[in-house]
C-alpha atoms as a PDB file:
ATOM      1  CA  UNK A   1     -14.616   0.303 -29.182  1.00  0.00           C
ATOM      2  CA  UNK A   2     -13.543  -3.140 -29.903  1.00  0.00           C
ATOM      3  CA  UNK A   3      -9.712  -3.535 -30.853  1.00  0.00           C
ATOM      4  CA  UNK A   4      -8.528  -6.476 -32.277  1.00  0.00           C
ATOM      5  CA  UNK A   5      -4.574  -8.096 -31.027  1.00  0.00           C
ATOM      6  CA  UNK A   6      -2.674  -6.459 -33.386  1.00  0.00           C
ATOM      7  CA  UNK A   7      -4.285  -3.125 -33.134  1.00  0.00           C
ATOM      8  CA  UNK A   8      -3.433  -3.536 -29.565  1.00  0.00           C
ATOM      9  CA  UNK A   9       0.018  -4.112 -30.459  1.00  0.00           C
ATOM     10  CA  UNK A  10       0.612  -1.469 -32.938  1.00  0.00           C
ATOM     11  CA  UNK A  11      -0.727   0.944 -30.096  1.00  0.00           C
ATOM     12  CA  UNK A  12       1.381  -0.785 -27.682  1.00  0.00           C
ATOM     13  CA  UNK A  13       3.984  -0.423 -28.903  1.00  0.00           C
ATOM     14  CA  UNK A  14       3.584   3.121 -30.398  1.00  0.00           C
ATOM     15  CA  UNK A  15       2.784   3.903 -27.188  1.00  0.00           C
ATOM     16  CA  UNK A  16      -0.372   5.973 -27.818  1.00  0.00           C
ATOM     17  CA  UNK A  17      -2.870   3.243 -26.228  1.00  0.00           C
ATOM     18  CA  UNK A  18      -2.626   4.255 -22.692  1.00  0.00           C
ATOM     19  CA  UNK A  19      -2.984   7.674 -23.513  1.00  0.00           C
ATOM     20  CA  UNK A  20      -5.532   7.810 -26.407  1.00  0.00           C
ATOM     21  CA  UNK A  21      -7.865   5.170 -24.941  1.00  0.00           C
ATOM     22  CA  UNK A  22      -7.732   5.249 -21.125  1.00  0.00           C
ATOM     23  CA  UNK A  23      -8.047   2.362 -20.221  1.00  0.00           C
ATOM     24  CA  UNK A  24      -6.765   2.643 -17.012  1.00  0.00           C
ATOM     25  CA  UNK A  25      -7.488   6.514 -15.856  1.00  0.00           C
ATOM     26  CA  UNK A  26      -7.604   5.981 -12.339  1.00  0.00           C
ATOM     27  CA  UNK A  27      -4.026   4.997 -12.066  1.00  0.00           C
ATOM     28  CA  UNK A  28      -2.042   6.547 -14.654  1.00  0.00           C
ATOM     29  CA  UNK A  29       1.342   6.063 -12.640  1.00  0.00           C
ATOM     30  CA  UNK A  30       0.594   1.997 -13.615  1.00  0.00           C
ATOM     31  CA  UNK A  31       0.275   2.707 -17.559  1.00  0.00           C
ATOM     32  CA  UNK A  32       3.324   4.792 -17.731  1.00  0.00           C
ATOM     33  CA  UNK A  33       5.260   3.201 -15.569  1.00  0.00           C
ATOM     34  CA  UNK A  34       4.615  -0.274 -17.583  1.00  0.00           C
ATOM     35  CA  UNK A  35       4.705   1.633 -20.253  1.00  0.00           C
ATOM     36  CA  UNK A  36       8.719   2.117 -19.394  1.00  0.00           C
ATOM     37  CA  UNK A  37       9.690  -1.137 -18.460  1.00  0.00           C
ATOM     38  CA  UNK A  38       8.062  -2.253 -22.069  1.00  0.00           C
ATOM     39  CA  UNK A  39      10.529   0.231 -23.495  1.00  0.00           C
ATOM     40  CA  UNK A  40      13.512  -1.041 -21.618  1.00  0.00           C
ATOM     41  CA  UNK A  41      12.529  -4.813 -22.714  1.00  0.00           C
ATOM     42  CA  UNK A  42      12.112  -3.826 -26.487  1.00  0.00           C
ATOM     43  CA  UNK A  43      15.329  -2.282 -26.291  1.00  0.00           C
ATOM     44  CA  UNK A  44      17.983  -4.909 -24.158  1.00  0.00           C
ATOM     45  CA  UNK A  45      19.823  -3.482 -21.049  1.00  0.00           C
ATOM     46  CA  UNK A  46      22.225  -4.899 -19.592  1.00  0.00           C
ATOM     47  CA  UNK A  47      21.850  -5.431 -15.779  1.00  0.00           C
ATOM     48  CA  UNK A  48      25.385  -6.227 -13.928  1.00  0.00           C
ATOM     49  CA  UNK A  49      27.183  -8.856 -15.986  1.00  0.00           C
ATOM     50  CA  UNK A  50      23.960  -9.879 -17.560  1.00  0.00           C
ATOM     51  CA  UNK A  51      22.818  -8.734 -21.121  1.00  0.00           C
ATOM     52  CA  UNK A  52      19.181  -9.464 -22.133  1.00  0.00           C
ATOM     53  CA  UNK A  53      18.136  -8.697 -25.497  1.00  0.00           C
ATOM     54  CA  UNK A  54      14.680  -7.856 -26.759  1.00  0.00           C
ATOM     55  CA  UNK A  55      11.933  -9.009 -24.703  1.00  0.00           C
ATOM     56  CA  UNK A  56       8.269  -9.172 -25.471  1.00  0.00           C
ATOM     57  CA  UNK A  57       6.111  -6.853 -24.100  1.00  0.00           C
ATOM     58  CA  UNK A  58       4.518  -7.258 -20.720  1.00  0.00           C
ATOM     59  CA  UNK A  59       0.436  -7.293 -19.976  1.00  0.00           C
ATOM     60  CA  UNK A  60      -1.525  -5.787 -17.115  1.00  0.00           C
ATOM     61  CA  UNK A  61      -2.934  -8.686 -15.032  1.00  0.00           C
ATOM     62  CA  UNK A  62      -5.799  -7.415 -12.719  1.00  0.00           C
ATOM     63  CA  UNK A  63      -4.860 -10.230 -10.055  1.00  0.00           C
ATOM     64  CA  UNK A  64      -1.252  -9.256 -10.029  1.00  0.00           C
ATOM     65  CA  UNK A  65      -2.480  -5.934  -9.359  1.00  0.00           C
ATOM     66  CA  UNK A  66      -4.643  -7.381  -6.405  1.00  0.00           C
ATOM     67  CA  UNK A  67      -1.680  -9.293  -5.036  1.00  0.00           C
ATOM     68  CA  UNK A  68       0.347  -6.374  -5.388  1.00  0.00           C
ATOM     69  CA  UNK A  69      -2.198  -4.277  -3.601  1.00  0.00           C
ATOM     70  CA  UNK A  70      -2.262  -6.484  -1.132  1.00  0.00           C
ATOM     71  CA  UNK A  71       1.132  -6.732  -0.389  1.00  0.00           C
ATOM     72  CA  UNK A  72       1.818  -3.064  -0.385  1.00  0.00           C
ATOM     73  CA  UNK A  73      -0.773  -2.834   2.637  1.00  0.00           C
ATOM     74  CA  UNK A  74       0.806  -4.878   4.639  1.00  0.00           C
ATOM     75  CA  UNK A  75       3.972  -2.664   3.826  1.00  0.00           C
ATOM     76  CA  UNK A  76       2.369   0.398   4.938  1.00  0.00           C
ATOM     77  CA  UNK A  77       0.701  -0.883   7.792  1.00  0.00           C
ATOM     78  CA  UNK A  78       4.036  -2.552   9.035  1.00  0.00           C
ATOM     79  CA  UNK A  79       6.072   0.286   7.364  1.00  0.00           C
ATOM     80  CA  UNK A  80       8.448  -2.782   6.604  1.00  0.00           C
ATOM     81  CA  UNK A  81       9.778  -3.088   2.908  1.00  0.00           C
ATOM     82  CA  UNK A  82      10.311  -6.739   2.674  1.00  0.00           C
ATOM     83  CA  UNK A  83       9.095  -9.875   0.484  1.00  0.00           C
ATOM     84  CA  UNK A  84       7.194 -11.598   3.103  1.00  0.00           C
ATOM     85  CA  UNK A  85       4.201  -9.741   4.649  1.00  0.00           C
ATOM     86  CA  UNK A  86       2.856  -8.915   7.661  1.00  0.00           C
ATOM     87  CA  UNK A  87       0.981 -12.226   8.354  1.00  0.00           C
ATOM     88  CA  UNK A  88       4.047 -14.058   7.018  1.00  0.00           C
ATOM     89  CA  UNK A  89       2.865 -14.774   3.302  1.00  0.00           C
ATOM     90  CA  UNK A  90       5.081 -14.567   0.345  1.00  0.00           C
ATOM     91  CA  UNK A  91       4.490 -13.737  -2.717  1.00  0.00           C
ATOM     92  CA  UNK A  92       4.401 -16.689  -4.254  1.00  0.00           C
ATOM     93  CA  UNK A  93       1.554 -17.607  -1.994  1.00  0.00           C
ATOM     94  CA  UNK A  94      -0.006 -14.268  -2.223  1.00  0.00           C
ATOM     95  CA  UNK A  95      -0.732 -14.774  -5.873  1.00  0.00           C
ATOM     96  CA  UNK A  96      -1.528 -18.048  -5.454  1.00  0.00           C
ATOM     97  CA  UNK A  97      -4.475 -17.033  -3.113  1.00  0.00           C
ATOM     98  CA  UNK A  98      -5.919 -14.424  -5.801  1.00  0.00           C
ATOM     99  CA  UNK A  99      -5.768 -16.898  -8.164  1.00  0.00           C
ATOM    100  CA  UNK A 100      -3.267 -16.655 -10.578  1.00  0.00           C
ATOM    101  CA  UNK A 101      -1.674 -20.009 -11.590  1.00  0.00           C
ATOM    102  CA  UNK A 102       1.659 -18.917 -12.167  1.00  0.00           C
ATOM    103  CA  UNK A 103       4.986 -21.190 -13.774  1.00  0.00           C
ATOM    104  CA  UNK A 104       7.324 -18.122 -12.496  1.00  0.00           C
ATOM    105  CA  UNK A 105       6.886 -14.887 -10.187  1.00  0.00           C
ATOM    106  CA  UNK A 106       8.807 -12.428  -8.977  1.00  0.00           C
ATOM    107  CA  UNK A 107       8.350  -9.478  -6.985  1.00  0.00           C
ATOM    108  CA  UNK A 108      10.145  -5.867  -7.496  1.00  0.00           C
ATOM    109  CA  UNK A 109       9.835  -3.809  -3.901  1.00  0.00           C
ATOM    110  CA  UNK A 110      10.761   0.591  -3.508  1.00  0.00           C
ATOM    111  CA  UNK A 111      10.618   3.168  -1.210  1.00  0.00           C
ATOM    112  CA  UNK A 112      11.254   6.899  -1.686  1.00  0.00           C
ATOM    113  CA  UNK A 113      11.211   7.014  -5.471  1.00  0.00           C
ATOM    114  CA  UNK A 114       8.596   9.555  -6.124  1.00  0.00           C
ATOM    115  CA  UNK A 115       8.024   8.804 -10.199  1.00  0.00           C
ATOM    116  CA  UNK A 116       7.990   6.147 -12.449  1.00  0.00           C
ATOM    117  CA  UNK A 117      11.366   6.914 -13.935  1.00  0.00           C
ATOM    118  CA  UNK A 118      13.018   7.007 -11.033  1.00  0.00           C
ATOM    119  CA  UNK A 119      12.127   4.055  -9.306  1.00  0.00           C
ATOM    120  CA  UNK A 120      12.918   2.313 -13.059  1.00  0.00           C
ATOM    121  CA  UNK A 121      16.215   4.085 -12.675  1.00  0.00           C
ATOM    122  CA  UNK A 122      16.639   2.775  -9.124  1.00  0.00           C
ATOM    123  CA  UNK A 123      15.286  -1.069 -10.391  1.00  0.00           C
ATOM    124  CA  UNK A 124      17.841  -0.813 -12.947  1.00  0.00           C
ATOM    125  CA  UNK A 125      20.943  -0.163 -10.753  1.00  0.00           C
ATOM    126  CA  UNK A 126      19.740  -3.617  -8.788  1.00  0.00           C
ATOM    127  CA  UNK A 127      20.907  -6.524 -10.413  1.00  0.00           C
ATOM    128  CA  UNK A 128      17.974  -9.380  -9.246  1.00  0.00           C
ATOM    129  CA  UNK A 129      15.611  -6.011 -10.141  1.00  0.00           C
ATOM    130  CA  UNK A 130      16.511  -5.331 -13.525  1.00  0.00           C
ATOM    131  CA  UNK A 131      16.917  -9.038 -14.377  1.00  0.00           C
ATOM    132  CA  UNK A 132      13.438  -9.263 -12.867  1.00  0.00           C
ATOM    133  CA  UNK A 133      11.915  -6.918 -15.121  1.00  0.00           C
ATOM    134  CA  UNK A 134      13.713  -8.265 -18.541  1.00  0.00           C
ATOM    135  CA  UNK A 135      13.403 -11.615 -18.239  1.00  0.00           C
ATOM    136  CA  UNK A 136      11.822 -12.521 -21.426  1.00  0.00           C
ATOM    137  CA  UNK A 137       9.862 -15.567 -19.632  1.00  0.00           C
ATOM    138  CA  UNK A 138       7.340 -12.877 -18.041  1.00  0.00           C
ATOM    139  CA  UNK A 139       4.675 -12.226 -19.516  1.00  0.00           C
ATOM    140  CA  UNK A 140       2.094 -10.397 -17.383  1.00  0.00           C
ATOM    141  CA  UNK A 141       2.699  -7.149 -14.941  1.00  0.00           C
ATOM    142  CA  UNK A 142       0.660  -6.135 -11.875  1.00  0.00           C
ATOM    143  CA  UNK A 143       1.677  -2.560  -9.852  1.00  0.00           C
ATOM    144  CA  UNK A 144       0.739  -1.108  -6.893  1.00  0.00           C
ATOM    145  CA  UNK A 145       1.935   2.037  -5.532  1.00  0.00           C
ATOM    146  CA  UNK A 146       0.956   4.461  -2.564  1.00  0.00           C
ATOM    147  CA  UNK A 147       2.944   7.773  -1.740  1.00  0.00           C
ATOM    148  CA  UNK A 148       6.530   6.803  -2.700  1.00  0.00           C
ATOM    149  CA  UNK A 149       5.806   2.796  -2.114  1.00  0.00           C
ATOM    150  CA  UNK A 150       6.174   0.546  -5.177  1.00  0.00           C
ATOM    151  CA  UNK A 151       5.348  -3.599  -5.290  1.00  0.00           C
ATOM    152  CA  UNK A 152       5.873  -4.845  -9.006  1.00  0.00           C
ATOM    153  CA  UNK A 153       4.377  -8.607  -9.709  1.00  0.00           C
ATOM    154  CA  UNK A 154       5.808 -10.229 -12.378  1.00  0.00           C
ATOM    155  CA  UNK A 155       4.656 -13.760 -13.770  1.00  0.00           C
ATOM    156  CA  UNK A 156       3.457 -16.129 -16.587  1.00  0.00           C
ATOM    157  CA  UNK A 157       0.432 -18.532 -16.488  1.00  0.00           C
ATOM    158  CA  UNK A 158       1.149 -22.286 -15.777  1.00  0.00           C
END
C-alpha cells in the first residue's frame, strides 16, 4: 500500500497508523510508546520551570533504533544505567558510528518502568527528560527496550 505524506500525517496523528497498518509488529511497545510522547508534544507540558508548546511530531529512525539497541546491551551486560557504555562510547559517538549525521542528540535512559506510560510518567517528572522529549528541534526517535530497560535516541539530521 503506498501512502502518500499527508496520509501519513492524518494517520499520525489520528493515531490509527500504528495500529491499522503494522508497520512495526514486532515491537509494538516502540509504536505506542512514540505514539505517547507525539501526544505529549502536540499538546505542550510543562517540565520544571520550562513550558514548551506544540511540537511537531517525531519519526522512527531505524539507526537511532540501532544505536539505541546498542547501547541498551551494553546496559544489560554491565547492568549499569549510565550515558557512556561499556567500552566507554557516548552517545553522541554511538550514533555517529551507525551513521546518522546528527546537528543535536540526546539520550533518555530507565529502569524498572514496566510500560510505556509509566516510564513517560517517570521521563516527565525529570526535568533534562521531559525537556528532552519536547524539544521542538527533534525530529527523529529511535527506542530500545528489554525487560524493564528503556534507551530513547533523540536527534535531527545535520
Amino acid at each position: 500500500m503506498v501512502i502518500n505524506r499527508l496520509q501519513l500525517l492524518v494517520l499520525v496523528l489520528c493515531g490509527c497508523l500504528w495500529t491499522s497498518f503494522q508497520l512495526f509488529p514486532k515491537h509494538p511497545e516502540k509504536t505506542l510508546l512514540i505514539n505517547l510522547i507525539n501526544n505529549l508534544r502536540k499538546e505542550g507540558y510543562l517540565c520544571g520551570k520550562q513550558s514548551f508548546s506544540s511540537a511537531p511530531p517525531l519519526q522512527r529512525h531505524p539507526l537511532l533504533d540501532q544505536a539505541a539497541e546498542t547501547h541498551l546491551k551494553s546496559i544489560l551486560k554491565t547492568n549499569r544505567l549510565t550515558h557512556i557504555g561499556a567500552d566507554g562510547v557516548s552517545m553522541a559517538k554511538r550514533l555517529s558510528e551507525v551513521g546518522y549525521t546528527w546537528e543535536i542528540v540526546a539520550e533518555n535512559i530507565a529502569q524498572g518502568q514496566n510500560s510505556e506510560s509509566k516510564v513517560l510518567e517517570y521521563w516527565k517528572t525529570k526535568g533534562g527528560s521531559c525537556k528532552n522529549l519536547l524539544h521542538p528541534k527533534f525530529k527523529h526517535i529511535g527506542i530500545a527496550y528489554h525487560e524493564g530497560y528503556w534507551v530513547v535516541y533523540l536527534a535531527s539530521p545535520l
